[in-house]
PDB file of N, CA and C in Angstrom:
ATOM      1  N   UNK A   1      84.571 267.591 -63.102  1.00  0.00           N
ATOM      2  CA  UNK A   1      85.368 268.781 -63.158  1.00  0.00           C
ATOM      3  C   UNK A   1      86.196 268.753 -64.447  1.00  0.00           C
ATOM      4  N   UNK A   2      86.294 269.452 -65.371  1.00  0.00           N
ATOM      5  CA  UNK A   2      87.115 269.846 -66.285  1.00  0.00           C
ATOM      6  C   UNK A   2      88.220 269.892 -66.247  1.00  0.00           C
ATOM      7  N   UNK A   3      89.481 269.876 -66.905  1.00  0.00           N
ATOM      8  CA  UNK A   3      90.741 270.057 -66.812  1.00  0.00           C
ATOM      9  C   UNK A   3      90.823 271.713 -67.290  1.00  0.00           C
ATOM     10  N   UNK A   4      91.972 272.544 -66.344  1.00  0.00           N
ATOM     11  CA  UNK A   4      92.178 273.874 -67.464  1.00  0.00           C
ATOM     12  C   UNK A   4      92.794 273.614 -68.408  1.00  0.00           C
ATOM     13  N   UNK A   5      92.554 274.362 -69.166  1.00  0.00           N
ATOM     14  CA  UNK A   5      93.900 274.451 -70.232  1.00  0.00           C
ATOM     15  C   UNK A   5      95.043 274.765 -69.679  1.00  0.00           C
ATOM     16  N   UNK A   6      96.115 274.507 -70.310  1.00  0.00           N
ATOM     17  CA  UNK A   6      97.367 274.703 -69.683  1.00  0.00           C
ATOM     18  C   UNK A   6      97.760 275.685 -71.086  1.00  0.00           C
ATOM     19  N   UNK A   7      98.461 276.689 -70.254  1.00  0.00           N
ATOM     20  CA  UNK A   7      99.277 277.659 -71.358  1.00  0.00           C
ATOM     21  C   UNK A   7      99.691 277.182 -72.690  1.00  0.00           C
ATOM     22  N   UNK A   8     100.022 278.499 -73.526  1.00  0.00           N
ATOM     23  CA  UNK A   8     100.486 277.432 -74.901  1.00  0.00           C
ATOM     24  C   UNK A   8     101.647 277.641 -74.828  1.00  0.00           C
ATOM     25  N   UNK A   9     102.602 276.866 -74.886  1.00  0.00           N
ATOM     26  CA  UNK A   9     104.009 276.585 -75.244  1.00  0.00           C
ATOM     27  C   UNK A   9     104.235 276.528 -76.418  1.00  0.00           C
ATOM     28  N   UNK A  10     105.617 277.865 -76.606  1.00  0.00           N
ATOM     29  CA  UNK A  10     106.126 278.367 -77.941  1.00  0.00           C
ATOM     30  C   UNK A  10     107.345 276.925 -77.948  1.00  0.00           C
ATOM     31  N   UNK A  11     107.369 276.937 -79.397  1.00  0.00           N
ATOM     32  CA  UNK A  11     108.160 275.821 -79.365  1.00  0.00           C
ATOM     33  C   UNK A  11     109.888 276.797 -79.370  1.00  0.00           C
ATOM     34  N   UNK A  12     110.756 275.855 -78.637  1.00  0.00           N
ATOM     35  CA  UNK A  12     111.897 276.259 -78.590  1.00  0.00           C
ATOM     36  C   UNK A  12     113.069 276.469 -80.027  1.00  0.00           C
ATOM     37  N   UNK A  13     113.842 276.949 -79.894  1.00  0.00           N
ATOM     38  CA  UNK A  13     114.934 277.286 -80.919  1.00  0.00           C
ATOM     39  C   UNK A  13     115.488 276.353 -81.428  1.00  0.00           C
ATOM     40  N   UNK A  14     115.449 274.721 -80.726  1.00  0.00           N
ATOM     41  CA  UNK A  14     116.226 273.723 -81.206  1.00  0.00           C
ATOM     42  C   UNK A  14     115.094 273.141 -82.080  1.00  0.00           C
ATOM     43  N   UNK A  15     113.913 273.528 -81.796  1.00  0.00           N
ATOM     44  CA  UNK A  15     112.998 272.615 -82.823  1.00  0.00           C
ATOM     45  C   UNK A  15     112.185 273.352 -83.706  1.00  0.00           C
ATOM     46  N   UNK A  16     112.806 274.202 -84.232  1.00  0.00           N
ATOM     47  CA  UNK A  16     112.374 275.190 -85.511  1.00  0.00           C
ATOM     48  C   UNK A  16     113.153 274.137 -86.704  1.00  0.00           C
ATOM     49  N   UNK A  17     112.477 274.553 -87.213  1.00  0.00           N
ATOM     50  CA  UNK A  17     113.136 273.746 -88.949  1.00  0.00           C
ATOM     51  C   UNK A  17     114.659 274.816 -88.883  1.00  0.00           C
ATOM     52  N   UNK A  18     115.715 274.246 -90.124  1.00  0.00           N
ATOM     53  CA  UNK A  18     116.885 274.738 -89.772  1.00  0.00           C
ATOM     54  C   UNK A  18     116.465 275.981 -90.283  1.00  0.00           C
ATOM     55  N   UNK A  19     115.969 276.073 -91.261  1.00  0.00           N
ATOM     56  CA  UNK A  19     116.011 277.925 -92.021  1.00  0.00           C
ATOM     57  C   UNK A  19     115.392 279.105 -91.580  1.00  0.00           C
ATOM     58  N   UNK A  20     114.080 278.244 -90.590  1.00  0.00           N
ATOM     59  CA  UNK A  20     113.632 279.464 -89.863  1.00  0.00           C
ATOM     60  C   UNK A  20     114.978 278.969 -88.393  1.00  0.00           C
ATOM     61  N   UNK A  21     115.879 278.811 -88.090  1.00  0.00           N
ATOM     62  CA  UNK A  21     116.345 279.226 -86.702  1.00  0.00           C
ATOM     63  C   UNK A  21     117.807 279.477 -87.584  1.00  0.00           C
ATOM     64  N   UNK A  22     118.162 279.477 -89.179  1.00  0.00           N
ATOM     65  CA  UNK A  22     118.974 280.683 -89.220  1.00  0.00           C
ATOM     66  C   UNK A  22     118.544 281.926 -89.642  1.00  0.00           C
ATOM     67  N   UNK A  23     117.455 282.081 -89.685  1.00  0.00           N
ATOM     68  CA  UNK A  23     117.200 283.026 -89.542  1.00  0.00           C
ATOM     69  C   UNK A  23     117.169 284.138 -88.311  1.00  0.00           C
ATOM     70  N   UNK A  24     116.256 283.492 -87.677  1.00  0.00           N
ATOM     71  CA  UNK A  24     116.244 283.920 -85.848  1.00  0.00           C
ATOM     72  C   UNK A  24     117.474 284.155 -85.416  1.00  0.00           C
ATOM     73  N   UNK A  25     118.518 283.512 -85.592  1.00  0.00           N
ATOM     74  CA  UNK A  25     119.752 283.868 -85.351  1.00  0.00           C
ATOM     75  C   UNK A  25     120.468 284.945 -86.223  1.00  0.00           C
ATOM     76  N   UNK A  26     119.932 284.837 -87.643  1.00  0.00           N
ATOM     77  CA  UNK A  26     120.766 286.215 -88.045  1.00  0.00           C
ATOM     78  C   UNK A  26     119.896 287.342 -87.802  1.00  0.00           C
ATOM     79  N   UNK A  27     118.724 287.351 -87.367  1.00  0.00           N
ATOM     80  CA  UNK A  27     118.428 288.743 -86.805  1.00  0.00           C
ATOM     81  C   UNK A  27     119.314 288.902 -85.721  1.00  0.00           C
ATOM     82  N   UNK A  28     119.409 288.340 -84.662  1.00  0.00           N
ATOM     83  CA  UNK A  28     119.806 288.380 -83.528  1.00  0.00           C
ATOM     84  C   UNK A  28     120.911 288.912 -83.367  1.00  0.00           C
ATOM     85  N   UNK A  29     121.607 288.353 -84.198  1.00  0.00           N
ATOM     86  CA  UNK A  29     122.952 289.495 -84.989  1.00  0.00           C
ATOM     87  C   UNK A  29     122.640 290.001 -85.432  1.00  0.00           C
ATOM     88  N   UNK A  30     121.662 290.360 -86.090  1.00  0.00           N
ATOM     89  CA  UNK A  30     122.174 292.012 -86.858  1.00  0.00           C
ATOM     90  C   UNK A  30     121.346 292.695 -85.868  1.00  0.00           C
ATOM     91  N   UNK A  31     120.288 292.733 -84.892  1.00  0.00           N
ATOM     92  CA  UNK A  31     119.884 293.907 -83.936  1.00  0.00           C
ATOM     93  C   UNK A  31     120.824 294.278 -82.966  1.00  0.00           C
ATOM     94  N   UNK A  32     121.600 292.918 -82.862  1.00  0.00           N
ATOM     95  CA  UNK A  32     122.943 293.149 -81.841  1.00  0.00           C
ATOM     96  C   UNK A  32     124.162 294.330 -82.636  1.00  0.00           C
ATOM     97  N   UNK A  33     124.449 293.548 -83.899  1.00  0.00           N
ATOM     98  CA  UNK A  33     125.426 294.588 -84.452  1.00  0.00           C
ATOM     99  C   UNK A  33     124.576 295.704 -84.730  1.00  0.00           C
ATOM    100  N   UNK A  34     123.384 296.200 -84.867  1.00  0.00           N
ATOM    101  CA  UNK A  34     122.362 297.240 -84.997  1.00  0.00           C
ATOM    102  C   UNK A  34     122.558 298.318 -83.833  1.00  0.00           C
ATOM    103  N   UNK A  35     122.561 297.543 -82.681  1.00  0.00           N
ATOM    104  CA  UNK A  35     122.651 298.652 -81.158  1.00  0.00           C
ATOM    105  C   UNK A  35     124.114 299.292 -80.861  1.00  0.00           C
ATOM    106  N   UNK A  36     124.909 298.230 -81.347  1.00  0.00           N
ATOM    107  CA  UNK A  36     126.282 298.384 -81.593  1.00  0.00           C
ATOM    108  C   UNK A  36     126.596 299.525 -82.056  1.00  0.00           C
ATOM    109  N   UNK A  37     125.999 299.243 -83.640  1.00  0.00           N
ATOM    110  CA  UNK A  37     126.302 300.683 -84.406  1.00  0.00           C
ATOM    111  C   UNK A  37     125.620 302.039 -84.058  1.00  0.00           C
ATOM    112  N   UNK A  38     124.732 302.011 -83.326  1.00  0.00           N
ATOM    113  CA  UNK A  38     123.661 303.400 -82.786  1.00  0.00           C
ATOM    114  C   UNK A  38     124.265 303.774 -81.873  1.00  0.00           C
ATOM    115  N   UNK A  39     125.099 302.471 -80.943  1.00  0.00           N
ATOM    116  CA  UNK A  39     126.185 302.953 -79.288  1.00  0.00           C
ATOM    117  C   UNK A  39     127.619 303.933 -79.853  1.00  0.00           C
ATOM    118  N   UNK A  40     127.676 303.704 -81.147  1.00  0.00           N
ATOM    119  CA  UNK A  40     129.076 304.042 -81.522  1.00  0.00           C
ATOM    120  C   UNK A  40     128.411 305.595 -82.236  1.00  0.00           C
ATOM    121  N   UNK A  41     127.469 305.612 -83.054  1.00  0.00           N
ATOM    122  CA  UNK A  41     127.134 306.827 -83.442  1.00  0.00           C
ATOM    123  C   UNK A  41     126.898 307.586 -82.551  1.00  0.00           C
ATOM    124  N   UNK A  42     126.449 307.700 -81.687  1.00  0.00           N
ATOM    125  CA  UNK A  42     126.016 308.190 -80.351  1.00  0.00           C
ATOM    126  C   UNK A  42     127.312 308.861 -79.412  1.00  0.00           C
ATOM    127  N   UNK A  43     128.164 307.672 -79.371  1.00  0.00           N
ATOM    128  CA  UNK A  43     129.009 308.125 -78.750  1.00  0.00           C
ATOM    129  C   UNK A  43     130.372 308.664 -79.515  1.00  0.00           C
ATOM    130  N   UNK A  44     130.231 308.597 -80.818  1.00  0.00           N
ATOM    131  CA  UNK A  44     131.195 309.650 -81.804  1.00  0.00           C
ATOM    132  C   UNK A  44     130.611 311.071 -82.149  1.00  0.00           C
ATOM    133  N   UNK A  45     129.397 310.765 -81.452  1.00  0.00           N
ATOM    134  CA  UNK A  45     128.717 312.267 -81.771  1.00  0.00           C
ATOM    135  C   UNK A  45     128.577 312.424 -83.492  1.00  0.00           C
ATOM    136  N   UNK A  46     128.191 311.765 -83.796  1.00  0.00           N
ATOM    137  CA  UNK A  46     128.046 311.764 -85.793  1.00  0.00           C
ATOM    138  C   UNK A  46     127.413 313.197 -85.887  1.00  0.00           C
ATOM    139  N   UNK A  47     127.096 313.711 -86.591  1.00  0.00           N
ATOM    140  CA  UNK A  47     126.109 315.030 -87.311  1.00  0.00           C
ATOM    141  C   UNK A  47     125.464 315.953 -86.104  1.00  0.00           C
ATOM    142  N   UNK A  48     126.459 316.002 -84.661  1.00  0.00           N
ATOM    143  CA  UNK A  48     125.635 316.229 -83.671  1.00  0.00           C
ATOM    144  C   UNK A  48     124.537 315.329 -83.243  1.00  0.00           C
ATOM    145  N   UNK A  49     124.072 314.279 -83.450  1.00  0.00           N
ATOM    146  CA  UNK A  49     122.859 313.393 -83.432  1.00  0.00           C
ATOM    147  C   UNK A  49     122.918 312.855 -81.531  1.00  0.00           C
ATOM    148  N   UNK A  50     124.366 312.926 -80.864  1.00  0.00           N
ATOM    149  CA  UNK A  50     124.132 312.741 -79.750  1.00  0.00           C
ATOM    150  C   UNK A  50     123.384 313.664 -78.776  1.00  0.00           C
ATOM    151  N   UNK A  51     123.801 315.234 -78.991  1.00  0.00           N
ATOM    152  CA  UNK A  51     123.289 316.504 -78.840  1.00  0.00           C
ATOM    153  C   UNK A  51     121.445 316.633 -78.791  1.00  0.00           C
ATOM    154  N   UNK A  52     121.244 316.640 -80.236  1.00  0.00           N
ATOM    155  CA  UNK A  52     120.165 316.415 -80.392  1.00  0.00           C
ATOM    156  C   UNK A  52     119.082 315.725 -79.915  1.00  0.00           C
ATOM    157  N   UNK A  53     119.850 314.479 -79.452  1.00  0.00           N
ATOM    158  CA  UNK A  53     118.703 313.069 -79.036  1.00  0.00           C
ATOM    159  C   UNK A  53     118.717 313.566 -77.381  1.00  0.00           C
ATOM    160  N   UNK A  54     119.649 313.912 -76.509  1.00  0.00           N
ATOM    161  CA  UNK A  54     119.624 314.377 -75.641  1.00  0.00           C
ATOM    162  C   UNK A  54     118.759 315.580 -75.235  1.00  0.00           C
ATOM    163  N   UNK A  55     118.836 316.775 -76.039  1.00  0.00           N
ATOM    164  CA  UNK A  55     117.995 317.934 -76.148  1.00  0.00           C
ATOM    165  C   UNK A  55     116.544 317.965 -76.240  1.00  0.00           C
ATOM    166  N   UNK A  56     116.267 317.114 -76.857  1.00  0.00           N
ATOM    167  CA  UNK A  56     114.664 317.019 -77.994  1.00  0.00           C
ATOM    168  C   UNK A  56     113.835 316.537 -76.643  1.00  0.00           C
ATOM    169  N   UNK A  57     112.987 316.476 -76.462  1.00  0.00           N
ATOM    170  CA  UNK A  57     112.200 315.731 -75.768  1.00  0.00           C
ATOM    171  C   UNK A  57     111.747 314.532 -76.213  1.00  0.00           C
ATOM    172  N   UNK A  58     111.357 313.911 -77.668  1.00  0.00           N
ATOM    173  CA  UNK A  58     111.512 312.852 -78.159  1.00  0.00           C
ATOM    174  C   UNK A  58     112.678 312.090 -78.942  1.00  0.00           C
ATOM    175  N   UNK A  59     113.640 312.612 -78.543  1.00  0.00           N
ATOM    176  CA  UNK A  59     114.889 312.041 -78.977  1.00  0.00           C
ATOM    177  C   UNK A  59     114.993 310.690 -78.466  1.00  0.00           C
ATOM    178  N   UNK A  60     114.629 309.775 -77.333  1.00  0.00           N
ATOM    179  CA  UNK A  60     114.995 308.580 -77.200  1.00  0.00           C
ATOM    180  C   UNK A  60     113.838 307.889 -78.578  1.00  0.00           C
ATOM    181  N   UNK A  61     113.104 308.419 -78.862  1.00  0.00           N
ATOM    182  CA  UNK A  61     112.103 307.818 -79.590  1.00  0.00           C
ATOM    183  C   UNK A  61     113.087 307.827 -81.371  1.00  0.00           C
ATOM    184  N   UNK A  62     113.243 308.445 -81.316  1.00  0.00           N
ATOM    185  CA  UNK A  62     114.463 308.650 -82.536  1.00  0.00           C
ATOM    186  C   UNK A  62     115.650 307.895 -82.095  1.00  0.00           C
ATOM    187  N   UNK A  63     116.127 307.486 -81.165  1.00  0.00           N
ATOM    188  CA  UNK A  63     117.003 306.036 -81.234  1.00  0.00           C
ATOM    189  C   UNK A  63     116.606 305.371 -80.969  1.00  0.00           C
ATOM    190  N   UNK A  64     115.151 304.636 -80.957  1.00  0.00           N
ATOM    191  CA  UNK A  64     114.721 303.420 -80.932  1.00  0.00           C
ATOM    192  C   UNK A  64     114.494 303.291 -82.532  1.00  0.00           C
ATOM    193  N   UNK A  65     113.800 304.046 -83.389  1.00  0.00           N
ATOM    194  CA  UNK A  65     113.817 304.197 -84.724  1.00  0.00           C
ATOM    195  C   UNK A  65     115.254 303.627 -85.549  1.00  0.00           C
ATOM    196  N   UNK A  66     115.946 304.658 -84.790  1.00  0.00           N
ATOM    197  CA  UNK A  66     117.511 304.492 -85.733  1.00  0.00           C
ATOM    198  C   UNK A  66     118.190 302.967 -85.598  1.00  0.00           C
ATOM    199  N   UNK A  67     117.347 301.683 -84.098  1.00  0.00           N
ATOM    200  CA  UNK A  67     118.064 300.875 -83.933  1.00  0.00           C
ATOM    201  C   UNK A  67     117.289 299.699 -84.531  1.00  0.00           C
ATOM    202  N   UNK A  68     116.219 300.598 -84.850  1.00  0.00           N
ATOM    203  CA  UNK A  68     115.233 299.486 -85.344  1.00  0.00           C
ATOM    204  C   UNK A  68     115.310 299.196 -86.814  1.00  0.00           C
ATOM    205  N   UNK A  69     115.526 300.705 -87.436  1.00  0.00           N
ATOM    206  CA  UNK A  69     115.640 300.430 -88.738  1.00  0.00           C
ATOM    207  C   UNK A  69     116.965 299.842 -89.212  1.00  0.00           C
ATOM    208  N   UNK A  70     117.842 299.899 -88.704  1.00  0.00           N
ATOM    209  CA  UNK A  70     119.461 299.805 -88.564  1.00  0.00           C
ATOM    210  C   UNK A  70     119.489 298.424 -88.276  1.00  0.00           C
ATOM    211  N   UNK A  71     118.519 297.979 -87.493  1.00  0.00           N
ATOM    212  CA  UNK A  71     118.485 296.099 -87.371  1.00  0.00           C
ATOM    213  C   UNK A  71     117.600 295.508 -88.407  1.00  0.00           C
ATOM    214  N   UNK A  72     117.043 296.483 -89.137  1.00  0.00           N
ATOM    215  CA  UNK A  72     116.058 295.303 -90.099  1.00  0.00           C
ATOM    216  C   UNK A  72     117.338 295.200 -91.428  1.00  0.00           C
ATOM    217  N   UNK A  73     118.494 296.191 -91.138  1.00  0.00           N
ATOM    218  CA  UNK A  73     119.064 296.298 -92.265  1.00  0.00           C
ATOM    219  C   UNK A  73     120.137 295.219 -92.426  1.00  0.00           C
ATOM    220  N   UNK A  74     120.721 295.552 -90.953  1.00  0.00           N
ATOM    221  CA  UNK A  74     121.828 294.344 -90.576  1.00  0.00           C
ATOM    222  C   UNK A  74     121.637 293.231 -90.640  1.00  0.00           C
ATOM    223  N   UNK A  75     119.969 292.545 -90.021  1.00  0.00           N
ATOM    224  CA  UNK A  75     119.787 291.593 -90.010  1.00  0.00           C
ATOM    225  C   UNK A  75     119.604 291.010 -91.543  1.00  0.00           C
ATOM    226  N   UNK A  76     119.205 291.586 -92.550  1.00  0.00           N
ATOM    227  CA  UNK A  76     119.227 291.438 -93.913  1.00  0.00           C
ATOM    228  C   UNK A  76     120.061 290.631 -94.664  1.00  0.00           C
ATOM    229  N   UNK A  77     121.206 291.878 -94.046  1.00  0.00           N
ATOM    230  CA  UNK A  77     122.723 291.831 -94.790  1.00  0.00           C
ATOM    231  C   UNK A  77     122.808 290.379 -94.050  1.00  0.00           C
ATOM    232  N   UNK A  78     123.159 290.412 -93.216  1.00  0.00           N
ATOM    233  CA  UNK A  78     123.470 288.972 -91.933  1.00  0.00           C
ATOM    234  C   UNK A  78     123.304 287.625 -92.707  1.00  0.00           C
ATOM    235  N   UNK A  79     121.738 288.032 -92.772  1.00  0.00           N
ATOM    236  CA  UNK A  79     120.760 286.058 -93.096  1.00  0.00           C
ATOM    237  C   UNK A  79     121.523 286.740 -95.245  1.00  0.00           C
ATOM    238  N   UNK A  80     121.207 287.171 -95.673  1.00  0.00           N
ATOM    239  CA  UNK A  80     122.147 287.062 -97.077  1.00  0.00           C
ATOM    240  C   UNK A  80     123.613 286.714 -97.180  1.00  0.00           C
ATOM    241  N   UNK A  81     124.323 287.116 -95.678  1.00  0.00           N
ATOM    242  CA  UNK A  81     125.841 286.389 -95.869  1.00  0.00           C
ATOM    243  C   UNK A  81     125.535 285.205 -95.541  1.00  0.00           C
ATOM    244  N   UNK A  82     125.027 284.529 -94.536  1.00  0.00           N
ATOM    245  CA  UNK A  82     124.557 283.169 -93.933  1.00  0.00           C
ATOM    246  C   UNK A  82     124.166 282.440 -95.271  1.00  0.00           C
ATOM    247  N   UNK A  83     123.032 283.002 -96.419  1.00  0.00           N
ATOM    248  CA  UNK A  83     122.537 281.998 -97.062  1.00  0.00           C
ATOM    249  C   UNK A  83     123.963 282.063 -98.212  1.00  0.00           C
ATOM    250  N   UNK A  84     124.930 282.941 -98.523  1.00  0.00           N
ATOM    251  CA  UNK A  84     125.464 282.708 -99.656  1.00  0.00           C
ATOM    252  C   UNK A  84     126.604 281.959 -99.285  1.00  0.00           C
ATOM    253  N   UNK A  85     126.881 281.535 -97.349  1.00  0.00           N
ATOM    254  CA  UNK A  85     128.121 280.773 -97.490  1.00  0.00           C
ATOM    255  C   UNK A  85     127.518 279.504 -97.092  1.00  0.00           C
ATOM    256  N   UNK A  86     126.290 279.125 -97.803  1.00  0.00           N
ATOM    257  CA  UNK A  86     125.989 277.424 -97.794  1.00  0.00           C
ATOM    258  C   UNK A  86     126.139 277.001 -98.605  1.00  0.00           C
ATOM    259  N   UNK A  87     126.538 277.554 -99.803  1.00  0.00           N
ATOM    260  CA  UNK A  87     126.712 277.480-100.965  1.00  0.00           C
ATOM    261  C   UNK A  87     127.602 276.239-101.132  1.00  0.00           C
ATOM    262  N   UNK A  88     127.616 275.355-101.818  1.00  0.00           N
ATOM    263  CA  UNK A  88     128.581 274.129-102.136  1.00  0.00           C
ATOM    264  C   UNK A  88     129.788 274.891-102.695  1.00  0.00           C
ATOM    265  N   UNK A  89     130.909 274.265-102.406  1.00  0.00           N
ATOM    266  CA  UNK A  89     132.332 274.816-102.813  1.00  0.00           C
ATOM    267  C   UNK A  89     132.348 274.436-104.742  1.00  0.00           C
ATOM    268  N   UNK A  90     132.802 275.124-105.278  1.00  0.00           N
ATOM    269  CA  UNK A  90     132.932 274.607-106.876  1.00  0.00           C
ATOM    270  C   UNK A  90     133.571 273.032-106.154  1.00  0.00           C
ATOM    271  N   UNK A  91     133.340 272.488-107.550  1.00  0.00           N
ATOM    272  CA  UNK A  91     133.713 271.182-107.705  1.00  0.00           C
ATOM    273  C   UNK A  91     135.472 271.566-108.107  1.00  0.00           C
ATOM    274  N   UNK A  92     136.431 270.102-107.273  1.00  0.00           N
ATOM    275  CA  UNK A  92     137.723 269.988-107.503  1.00  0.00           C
ATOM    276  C   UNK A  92     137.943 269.360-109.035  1.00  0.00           C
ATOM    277  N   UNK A  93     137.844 270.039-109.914  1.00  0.00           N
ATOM    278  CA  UNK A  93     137.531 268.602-110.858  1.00  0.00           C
ATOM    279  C   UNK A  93     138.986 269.372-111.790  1.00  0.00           C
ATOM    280  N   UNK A  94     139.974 268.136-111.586  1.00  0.00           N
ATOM    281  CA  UNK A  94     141.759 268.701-112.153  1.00  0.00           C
ATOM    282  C   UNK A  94     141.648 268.621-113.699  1.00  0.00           C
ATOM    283  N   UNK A  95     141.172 267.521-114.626  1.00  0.00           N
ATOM    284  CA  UNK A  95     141.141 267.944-116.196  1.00  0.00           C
ATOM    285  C   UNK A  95     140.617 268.719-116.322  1.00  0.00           C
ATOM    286  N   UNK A  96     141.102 268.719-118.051  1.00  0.00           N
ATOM    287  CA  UNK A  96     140.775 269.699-118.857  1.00  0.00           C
ATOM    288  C   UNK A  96     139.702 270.543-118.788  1.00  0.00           C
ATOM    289  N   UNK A  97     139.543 271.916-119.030  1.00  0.00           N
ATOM    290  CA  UNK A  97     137.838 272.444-119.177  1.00  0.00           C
ATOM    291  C   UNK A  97     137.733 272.217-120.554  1.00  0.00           C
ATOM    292  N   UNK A  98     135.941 271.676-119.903  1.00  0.00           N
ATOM    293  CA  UNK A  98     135.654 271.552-121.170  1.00  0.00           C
ATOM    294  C   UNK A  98     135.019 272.698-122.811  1.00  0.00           C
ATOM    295  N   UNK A  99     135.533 272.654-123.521  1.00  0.00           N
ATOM    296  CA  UNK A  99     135.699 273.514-124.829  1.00  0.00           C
ATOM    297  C   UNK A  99     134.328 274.578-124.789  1.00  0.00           C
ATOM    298  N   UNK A 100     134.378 275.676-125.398  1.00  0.00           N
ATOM    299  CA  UNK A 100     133.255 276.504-125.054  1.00  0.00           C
ATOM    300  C   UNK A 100     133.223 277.023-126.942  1.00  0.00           C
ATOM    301  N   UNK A 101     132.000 276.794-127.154  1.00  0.00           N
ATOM    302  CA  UNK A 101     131.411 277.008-128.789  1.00  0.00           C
ATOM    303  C   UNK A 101     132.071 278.391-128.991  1.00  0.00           C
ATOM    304  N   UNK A 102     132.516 278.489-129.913  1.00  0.00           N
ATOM    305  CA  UNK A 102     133.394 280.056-130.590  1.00  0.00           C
ATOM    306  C   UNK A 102     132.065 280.635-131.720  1.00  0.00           C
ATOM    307  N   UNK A 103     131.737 281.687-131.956  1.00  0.00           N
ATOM    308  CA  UNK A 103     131.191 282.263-132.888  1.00  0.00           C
ATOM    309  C   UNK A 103     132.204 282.889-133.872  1.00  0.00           C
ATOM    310  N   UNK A 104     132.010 282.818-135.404  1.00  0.00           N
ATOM    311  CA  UNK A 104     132.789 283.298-136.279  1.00  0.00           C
ATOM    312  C   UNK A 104     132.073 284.126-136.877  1.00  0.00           C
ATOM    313  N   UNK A 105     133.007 285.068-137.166  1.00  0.00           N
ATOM    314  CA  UNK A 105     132.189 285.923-138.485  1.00  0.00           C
ATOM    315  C   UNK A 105     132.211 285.149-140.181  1.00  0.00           C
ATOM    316  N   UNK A 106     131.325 284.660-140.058  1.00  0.00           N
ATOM    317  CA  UNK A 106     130.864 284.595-141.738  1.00  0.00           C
ATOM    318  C   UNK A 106     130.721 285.440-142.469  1.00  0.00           C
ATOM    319  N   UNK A 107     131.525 285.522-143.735  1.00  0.00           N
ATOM    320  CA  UNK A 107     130.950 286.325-144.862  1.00  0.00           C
ATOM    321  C   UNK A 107     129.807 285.885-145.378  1.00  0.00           C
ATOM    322  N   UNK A 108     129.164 287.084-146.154  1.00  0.00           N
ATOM    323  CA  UNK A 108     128.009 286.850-146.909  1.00  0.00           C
ATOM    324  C   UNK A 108     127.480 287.910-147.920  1.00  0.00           C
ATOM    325  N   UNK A 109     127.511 286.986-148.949  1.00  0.00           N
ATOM    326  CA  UNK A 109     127.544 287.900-150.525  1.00  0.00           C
ATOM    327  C   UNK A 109     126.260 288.584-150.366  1.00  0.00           C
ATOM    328  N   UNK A 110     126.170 290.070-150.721  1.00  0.00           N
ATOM    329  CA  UNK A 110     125.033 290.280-151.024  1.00  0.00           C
ATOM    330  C   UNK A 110     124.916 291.266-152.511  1.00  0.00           C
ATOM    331  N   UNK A 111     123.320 290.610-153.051  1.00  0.00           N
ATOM    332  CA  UNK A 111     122.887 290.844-154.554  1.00  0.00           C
ATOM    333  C   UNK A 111     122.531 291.437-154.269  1.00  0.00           C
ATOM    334  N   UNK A 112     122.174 292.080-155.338  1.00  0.00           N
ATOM    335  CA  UNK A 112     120.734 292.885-155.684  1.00  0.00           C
ATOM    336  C   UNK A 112     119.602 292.222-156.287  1.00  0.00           C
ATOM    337  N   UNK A 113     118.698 292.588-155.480  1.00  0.00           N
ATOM    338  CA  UNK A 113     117.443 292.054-155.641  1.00  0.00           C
ATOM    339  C   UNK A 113     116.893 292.582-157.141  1.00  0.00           C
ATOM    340  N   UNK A 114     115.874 291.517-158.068  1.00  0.00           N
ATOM    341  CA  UNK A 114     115.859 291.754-158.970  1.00  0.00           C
ATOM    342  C   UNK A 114     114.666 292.848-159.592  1.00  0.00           C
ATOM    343  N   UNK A 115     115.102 294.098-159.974  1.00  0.00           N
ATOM    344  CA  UNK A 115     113.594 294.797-160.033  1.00  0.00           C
ATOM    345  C   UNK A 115     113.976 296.580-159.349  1.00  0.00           C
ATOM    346  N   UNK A 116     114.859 296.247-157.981  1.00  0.00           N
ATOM    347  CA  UNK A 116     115.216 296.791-157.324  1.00  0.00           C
ATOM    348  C   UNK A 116     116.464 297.831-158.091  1.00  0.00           C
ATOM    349  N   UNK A 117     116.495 298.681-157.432  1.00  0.00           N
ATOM    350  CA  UNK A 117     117.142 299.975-158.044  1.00  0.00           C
ATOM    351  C   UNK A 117     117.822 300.457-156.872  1.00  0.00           C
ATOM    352  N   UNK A 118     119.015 301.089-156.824  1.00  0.00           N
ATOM    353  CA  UNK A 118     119.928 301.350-155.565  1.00  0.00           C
ATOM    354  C   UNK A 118     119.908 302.802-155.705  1.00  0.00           C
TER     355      UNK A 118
END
């Protein structure tokens, strides 16, 4: 008798490499702050858009759109704040800075070329 296969098991959130599970996590926030912001447009009534989505017959289909596109945006913004505060802190370093090359204006004689007529 054969063995079945046994289902495939997705590997869990703790054993993703770190950059794909900050990632996964900053989507997660930004579809969260995404529904957030569609619950608040909705319920401030923005441009009439609550009216509308109610009225239409495909209006829920137009706030799944608005939460979807609204989370690919957040989540964006999200994992770009995440990656720019891993950033190493500048260095404490108390002396002097060090000197930065100056450009001068040089003079410079100019002839007339010989032959040449002005």
């Amino acid at each position: 008798m054969t063995p079945t296969p046994s289902l495939v098991r997705l590997p869990s959130l703790v054993h993703l490499p770190s950059l794909v599970r900050l990632y996964v996590r900053s989507c997660l926030i930004g579809f969260g702050a995404a529904a957030i912001f569609v619950v608040l447009i909705l319920w401030a009534d923005v441009a009439n858009l609550r009216h509308l989505v109610m009225s239409a017959p495909g209006g829920w289909l137009a706030v799944g759109l608005l939460w979807i596109f609204n989370g690919i945006v957040f989540a964006g913004v999200q994992f770009g704040i995440a990656v720019m505060a891993m950033a190493e802190p500048p260095s404490d370093d108390s002396g002097p800075p060090e000197p930065v090359a100056e450009r001068l204006a040089v003079p410079i004689r100019i002839t007339e070329a010989p032959g040449r007529a002005r």
